[in-house]
PDB file of N, CA and C in Angstrom:
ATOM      1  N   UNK A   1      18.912 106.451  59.789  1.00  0.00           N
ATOM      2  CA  UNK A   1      20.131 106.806  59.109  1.00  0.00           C
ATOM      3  C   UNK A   1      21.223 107.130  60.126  1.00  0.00           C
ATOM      4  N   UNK A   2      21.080 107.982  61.430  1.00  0.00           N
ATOM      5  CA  UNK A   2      21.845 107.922  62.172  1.00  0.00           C
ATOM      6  C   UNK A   2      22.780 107.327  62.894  1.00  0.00           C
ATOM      7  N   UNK A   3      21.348 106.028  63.198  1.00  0.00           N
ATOM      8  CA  UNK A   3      22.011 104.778  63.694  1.00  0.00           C
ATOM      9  C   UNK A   3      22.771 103.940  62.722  1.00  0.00           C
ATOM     10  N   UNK A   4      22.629 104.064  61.797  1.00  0.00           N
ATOM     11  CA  UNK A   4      24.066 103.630  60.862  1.00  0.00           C
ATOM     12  C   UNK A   4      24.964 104.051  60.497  1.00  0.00           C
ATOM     13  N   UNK A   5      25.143 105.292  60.632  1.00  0.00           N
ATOM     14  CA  UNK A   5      26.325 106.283  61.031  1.00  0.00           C
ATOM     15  C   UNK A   5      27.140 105.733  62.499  1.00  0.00           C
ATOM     16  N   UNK A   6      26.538 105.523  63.196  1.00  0.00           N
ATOM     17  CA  UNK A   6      27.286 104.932  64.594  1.00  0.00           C
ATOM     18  C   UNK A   6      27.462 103.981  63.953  1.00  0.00           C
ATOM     19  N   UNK A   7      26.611 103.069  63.731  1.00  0.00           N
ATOM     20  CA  UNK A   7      27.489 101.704  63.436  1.00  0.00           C
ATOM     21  C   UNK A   7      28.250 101.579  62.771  1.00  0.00           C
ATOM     22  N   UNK A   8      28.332 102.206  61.623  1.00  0.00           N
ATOM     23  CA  UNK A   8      29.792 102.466  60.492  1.00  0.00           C
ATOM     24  C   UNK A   8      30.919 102.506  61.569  1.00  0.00           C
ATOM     25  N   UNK A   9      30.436 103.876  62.294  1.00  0.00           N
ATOM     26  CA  UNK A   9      31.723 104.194  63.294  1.00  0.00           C
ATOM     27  C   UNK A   9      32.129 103.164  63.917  1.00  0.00           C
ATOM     28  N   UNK A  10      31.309 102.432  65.141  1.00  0.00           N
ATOM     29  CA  UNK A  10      31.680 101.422  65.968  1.00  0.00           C
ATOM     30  C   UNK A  10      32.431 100.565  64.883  1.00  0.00           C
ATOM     31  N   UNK A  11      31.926  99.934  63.722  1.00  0.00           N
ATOM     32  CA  UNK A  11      32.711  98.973  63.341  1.00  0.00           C
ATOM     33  C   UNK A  11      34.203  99.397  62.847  1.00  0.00           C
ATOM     34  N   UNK A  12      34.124 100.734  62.098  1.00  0.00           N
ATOM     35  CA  UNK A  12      35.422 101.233  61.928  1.00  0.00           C
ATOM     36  C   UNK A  12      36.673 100.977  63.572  1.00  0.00           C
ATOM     37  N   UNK A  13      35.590 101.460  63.965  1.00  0.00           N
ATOM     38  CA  UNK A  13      36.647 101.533  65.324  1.00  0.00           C
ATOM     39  C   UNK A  13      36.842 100.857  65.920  1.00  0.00           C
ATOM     40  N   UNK A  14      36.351  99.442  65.632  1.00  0.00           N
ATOM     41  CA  UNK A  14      36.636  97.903  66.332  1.00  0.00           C
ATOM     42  C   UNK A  14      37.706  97.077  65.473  1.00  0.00           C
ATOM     43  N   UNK A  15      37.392  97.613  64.244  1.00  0.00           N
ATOM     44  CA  UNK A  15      38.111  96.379  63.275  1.00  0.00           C
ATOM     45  C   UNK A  15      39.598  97.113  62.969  1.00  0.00           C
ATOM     46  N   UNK A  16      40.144  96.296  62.685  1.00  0.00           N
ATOM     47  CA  UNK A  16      41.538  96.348  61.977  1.00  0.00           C
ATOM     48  C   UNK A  16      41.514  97.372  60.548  1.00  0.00           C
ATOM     49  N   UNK A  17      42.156  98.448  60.172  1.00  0.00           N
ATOM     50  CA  UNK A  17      41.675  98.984  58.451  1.00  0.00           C
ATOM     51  C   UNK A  17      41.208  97.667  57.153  1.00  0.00           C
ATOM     52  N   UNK A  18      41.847  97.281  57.079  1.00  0.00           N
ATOM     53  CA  UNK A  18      41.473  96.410  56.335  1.00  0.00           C
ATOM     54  C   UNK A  18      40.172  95.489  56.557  1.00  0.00           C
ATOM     55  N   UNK A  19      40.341  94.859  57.712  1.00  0.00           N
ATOM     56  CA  UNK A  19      38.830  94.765  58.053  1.00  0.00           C
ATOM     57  C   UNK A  19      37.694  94.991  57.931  1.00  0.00           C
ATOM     58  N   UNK A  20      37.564  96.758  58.505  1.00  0.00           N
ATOM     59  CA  UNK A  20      36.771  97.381  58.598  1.00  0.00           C
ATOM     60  C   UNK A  20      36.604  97.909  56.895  1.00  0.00           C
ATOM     61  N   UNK A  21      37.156  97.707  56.215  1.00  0.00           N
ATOM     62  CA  UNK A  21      36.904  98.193  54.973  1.00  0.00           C
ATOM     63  C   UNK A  21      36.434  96.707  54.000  1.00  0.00           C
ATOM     64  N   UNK A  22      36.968  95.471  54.275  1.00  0.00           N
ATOM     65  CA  UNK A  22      36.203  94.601  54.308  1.00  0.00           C
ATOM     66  C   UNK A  22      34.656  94.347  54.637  1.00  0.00           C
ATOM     67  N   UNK A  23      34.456  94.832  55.777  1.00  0.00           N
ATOM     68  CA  UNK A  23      33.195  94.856  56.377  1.00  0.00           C
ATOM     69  C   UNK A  23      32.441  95.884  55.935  1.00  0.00           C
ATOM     70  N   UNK A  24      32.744  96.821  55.627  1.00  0.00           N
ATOM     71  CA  UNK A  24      31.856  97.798  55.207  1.00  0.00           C
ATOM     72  C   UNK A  24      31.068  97.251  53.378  1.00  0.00           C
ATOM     73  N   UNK A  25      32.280  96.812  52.648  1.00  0.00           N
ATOM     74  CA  UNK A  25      31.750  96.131  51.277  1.00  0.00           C
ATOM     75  C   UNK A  25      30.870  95.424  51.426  1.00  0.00           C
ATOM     76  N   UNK A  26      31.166  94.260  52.342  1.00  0.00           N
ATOM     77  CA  UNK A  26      30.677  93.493  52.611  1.00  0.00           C
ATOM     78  C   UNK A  26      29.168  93.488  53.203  1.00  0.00           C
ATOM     79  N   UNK A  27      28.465  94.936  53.495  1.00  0.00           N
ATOM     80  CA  UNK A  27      27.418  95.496  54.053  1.00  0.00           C
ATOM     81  C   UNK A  27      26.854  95.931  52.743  1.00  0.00           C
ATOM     82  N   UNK A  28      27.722  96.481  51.497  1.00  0.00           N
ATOM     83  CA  UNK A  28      27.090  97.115  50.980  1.00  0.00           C
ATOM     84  C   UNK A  28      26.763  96.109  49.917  1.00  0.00           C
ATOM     85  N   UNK A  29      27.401  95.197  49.519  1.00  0.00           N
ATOM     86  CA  UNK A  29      27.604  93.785  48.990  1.00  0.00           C
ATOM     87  C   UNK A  29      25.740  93.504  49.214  1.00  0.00           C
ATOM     88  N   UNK A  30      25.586  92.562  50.598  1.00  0.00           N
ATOM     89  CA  UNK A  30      24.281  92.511  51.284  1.00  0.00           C
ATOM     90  C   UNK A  30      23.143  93.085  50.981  1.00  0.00           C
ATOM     91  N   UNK A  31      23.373  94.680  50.979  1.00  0.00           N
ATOM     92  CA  UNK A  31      22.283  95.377  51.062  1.00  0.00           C
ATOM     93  C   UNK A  31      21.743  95.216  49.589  1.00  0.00           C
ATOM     94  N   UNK A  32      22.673  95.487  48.908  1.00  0.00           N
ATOM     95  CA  UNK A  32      21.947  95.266  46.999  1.00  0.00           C
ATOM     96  C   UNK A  32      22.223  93.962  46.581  1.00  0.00           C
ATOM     97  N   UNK A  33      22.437  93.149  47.243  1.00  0.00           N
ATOM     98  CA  UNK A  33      22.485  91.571  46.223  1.00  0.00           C
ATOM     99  C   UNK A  33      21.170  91.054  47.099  1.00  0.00           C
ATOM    100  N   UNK A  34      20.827  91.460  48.363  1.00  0.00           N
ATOM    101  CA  UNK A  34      20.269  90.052  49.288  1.00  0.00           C
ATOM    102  C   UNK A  34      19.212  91.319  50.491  1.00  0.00           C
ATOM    103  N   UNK A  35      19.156  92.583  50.156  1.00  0.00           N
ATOM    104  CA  UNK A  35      18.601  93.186  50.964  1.00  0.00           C
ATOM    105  C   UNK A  35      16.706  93.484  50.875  1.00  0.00           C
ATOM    106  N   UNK A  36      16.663  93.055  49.154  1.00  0.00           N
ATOM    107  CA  UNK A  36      14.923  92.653  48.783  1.00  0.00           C
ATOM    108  C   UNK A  36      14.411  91.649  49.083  1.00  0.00           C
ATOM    109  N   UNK A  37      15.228  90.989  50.064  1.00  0.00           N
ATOM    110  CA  UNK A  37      14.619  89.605  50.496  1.00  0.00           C
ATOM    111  C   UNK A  37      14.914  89.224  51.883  1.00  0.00           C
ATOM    112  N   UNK A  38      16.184  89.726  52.384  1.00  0.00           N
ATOM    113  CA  UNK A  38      16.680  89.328  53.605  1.00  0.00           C
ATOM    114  C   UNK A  38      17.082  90.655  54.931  1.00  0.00           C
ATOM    115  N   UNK A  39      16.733  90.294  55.772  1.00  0.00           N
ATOM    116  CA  UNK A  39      17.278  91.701  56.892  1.00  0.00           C
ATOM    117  C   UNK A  39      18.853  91.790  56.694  1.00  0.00           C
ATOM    118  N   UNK A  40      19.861  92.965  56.700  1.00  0.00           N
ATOM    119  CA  UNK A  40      20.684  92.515  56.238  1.00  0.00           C
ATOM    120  C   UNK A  40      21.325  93.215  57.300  1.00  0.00           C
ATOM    121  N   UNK A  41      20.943  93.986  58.455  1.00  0.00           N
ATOM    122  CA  UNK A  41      21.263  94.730  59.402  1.00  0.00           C
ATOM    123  C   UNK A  41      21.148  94.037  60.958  1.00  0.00           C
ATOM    124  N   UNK A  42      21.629  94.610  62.074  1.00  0.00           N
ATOM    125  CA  UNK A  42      21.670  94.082  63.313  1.00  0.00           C
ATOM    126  C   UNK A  42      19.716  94.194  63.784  1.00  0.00           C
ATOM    127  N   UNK A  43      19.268  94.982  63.324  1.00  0.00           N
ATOM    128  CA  UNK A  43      17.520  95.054  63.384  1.00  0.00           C
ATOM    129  C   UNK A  43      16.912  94.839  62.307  1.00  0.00           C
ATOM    130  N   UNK A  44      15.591  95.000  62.575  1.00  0.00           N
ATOM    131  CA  UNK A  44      14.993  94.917  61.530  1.00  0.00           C
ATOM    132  C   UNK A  44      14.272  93.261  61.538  1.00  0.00           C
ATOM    133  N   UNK A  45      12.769  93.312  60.071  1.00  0.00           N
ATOM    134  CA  UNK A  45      12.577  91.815  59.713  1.00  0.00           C
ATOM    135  C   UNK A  45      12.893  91.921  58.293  1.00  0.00           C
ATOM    136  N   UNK A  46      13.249  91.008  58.184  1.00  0.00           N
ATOM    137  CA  UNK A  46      13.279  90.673  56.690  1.00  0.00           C
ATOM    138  C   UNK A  46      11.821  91.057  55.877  1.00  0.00           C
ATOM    139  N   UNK A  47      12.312  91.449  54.502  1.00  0.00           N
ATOM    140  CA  UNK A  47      10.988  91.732  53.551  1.00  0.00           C
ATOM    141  C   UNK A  47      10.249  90.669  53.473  1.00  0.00           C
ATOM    142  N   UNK A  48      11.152  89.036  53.075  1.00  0.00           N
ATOM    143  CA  UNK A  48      10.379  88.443  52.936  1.00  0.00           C
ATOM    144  C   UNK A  48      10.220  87.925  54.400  1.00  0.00           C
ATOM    145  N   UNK A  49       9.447  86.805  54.644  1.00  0.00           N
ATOM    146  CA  UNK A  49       8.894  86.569  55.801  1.00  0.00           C
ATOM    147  C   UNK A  49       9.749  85.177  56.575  1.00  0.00           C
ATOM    148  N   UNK A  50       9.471  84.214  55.335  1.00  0.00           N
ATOM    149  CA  UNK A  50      10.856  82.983  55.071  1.00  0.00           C
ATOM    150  C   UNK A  50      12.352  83.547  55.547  1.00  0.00           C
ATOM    151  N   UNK A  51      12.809  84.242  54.614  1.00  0.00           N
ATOM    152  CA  UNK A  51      14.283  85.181  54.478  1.00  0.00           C
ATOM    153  C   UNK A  51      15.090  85.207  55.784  1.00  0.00           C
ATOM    154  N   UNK A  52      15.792  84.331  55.981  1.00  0.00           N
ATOM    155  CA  UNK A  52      16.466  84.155  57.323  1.00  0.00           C
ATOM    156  C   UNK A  52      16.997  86.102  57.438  1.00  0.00           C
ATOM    157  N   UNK A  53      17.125  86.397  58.876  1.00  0.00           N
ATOM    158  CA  UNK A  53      18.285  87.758  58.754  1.00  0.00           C
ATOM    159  C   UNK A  53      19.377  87.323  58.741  1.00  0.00           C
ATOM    160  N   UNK A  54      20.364  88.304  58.493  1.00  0.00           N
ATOM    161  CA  UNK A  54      21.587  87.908  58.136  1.00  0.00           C
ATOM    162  C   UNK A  54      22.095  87.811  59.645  1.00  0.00           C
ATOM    163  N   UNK A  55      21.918  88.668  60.640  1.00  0.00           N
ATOM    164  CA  UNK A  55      22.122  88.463  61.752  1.00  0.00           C
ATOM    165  C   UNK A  55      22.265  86.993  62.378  1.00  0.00           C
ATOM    166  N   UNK A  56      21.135  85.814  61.875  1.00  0.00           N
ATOM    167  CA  UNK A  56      21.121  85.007  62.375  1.00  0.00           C
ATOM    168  C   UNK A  56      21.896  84.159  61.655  1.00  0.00           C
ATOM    169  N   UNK A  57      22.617  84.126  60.271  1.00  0.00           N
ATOM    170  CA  UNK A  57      22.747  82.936  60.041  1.00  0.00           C
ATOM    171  C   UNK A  57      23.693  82.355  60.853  1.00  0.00           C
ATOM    172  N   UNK A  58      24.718  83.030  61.481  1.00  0.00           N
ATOM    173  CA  UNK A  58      25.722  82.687  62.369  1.00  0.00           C
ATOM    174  C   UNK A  58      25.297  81.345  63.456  1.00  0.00           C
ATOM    175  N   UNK A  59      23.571  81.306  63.501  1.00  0.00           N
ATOM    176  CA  UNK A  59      23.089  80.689  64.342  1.00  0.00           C
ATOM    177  C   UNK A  59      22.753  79.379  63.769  1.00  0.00           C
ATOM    178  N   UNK A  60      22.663  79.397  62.110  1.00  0.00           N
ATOM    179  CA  UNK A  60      22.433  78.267  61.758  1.00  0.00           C
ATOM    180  C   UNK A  60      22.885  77.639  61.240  1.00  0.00           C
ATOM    181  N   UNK A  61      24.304  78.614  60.365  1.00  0.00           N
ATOM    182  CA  UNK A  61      25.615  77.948  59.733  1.00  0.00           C
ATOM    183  C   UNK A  61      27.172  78.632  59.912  1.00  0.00           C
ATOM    184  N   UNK A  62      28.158  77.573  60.641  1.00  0.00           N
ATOM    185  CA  UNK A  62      29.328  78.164  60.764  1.00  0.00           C
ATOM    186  C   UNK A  62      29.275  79.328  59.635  1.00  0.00           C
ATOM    187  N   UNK A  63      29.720  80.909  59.951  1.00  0.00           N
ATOM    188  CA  UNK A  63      30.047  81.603  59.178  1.00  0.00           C
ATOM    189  C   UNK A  63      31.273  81.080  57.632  1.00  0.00           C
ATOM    190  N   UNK A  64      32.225  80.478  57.865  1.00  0.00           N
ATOM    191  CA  UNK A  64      33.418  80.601  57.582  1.00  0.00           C
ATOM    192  C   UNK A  64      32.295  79.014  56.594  1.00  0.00           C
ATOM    193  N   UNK A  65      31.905  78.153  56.898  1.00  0.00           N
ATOM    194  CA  UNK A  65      31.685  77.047  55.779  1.00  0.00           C
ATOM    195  C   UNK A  65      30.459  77.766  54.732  1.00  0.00           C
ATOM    196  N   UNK A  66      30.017  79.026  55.097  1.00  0.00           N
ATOM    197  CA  UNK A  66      29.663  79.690  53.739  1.00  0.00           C
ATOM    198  C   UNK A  66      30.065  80.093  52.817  1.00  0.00           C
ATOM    199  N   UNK A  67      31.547  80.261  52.967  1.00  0.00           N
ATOM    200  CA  UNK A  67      32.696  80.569  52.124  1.00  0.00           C
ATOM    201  C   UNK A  67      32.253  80.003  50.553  1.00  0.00           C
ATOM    202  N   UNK A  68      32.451  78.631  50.748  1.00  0.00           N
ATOM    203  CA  UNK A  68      32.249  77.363  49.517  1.00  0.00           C
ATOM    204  C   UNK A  68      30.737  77.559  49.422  1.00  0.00           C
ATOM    205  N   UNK A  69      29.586  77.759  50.016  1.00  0.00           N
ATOM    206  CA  UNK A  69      28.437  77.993  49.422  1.00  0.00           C
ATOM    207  C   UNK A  69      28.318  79.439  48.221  1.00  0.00           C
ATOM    208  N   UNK A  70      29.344  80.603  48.411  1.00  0.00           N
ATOM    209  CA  UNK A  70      28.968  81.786  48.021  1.00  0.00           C
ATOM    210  C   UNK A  70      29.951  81.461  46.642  1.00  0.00           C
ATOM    211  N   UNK A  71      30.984  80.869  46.764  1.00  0.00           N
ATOM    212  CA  UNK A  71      32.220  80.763  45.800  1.00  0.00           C
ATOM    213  C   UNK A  71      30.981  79.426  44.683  1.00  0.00           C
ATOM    214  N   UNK A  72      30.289  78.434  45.114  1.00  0.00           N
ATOM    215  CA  UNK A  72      30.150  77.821  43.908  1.00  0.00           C
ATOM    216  C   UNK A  72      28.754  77.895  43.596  1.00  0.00           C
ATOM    217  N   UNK A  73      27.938  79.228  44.248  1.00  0.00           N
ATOM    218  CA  UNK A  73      26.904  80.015  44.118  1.00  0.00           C
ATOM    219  C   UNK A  73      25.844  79.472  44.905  1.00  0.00           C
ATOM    220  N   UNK A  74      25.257  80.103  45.276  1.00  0.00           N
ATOM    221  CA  UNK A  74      23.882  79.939  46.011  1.00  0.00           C
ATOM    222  C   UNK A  74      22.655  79.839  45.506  1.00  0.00           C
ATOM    223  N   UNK A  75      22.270  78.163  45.503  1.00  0.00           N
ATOM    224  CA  UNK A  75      20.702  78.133  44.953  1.00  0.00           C
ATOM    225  C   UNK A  75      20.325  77.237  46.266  1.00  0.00           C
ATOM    226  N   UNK A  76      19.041  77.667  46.199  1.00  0.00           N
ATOM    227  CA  UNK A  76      18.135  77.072  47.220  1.00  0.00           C
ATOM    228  C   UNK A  76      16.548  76.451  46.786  1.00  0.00           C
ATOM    229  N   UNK A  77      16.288  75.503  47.514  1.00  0.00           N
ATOM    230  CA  UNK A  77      15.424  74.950  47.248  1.00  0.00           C
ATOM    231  C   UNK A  77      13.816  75.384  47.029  1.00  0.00           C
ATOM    232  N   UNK A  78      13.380  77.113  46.714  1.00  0.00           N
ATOM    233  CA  UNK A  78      12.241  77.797  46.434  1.00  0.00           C
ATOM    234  C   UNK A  78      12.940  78.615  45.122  1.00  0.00           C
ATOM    235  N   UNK A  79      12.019  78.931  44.312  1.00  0.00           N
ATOM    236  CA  UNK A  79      12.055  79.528  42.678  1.00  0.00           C
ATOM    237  C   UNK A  79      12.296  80.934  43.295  1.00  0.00           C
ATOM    238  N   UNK A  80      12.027  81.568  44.511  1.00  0.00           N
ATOM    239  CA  UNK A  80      12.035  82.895  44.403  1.00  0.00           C
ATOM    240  C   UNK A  80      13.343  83.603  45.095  1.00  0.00           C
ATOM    241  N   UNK A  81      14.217  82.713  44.928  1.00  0.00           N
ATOM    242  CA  UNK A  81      15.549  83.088  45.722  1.00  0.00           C
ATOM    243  C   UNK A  81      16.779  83.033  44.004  1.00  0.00           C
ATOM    244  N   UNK A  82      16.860  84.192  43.687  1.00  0.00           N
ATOM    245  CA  UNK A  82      17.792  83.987  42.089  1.00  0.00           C
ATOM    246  C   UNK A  82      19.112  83.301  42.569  1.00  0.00           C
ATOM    247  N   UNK A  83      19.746  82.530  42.366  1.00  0.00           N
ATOM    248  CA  UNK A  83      20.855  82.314  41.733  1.00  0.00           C
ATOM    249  C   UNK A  83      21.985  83.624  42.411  1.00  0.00           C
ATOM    250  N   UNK A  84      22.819  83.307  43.266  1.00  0.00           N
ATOM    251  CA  UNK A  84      24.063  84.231  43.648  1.00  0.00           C
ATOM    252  C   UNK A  84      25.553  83.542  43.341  1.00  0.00           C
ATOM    253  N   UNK A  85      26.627  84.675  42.606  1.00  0.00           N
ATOM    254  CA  UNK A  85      27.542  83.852  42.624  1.00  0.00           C
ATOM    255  C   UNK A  85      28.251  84.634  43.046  1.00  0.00           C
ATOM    256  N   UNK A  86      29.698  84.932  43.840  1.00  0.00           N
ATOM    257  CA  UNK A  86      30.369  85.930  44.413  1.00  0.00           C
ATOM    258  C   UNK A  86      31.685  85.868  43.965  1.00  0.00           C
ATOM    259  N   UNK A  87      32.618  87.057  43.564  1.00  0.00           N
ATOM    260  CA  UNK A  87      33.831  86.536  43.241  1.00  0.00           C
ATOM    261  C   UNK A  87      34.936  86.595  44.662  1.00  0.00           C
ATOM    262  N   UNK A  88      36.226  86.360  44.814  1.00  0.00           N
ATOM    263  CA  UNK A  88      36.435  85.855  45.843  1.00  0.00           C
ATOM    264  C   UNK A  88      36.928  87.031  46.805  1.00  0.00           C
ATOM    265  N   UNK A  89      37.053  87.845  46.497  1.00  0.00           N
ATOM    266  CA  UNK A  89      37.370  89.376  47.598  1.00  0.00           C
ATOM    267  C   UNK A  89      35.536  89.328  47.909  1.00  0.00           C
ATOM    268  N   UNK A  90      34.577  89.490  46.832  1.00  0.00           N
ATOM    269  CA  UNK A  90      33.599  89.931  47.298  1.00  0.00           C
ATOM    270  C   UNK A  90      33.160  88.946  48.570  1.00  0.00           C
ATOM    271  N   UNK A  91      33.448  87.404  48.345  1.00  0.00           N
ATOM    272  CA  UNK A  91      32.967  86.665  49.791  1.00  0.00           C
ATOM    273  C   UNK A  91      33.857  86.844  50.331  1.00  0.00           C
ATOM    274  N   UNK A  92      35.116  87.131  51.068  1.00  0.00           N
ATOM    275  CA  UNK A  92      35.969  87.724  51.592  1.00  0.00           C
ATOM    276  C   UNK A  92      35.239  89.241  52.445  1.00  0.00           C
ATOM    277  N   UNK A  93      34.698  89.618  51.986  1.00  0.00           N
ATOM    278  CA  UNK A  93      34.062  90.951  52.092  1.00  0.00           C
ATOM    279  C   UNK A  93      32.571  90.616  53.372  1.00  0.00           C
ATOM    280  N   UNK A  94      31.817  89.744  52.498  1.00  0.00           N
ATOM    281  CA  UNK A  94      30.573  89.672  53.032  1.00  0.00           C
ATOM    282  C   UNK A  94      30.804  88.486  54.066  1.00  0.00           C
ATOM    283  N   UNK A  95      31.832  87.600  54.249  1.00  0.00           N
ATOM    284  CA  UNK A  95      31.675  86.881  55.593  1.00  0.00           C
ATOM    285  C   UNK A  95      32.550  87.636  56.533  1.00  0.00           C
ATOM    286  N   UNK A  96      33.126  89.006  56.327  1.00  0.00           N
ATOM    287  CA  UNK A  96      33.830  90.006  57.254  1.00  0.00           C
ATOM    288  C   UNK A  96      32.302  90.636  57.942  1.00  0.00           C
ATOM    289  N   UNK A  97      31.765  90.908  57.152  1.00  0.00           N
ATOM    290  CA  UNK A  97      30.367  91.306  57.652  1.00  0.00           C
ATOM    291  C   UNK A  97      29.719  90.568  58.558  1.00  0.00           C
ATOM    292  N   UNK A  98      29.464  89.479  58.238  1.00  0.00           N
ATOM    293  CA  UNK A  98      28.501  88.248  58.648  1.00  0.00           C
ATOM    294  C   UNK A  98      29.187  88.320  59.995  1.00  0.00           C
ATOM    295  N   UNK A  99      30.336  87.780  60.093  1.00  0.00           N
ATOM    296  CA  UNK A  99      31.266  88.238  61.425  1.00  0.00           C
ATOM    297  C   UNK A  99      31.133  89.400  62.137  1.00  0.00           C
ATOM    298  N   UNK A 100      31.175  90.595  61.599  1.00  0.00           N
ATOM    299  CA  UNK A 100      30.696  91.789  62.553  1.00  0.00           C
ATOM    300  C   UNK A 100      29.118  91.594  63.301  1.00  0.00           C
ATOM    301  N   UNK A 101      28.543  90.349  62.648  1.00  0.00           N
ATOM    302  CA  UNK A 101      26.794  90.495  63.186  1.00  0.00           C
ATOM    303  C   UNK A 101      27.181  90.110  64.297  1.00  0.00           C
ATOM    304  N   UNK A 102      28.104  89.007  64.171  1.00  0.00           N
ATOM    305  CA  UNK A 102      27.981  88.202  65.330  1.00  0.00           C
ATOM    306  C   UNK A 102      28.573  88.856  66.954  1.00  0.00           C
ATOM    307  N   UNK A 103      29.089  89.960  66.655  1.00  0.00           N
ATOM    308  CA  UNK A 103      30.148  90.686  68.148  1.00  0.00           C
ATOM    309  C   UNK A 103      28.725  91.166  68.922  1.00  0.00           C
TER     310      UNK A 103
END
């Protein structure tokens, strides 16, 4: 819990206000839409085992062309991943995040 207290801080204190208040939704966005399945933090493994971390996707898809994946919802090719659809501040929010993984 601590260590996410710093990190709140650090990111507050890196980002722009708006930003950083972007990014913070955008964490909390994560943690309850995508956090029973996926790491959604700079540590950690994912619950599930598959479940990319969020940390990495930066590694496997331009951040910014997830935009159009989150806006016309996210299904994937296994039954155990539900259906995500985001409205457009909220992906606004969570690729501010996705971006903070990557610093």
């Amino acid at each position: 819990m601590r260590a996410l207290a710093v990190f709140a801080l650090l990111v507050t204190a890196c980002a722009a206000p708006g930003e950083a208040q972007d990014v913070a939704q955008g964490e909390r966005l994560a943690t309850e839409r995508c956090g029973s399945c996926h790491a959604v933090g700079r540590t950690g493994a994912s619950p599930r085992p598959n479940a990319p971390a969020f940390r990495d996707l930066h590694r496997r898809y331009p951040v910014d062309d997830l935009a159009e994946a989150l806006a016309e919802g996210i299904v994937t090719g296994h039954p155990d991943m539900p259906e995500q659809s985001f409205s457009q501040p909220e992906i606004n929010a969570l690729l501010a995040y996705l971006r903070s993984l990557e610093r």
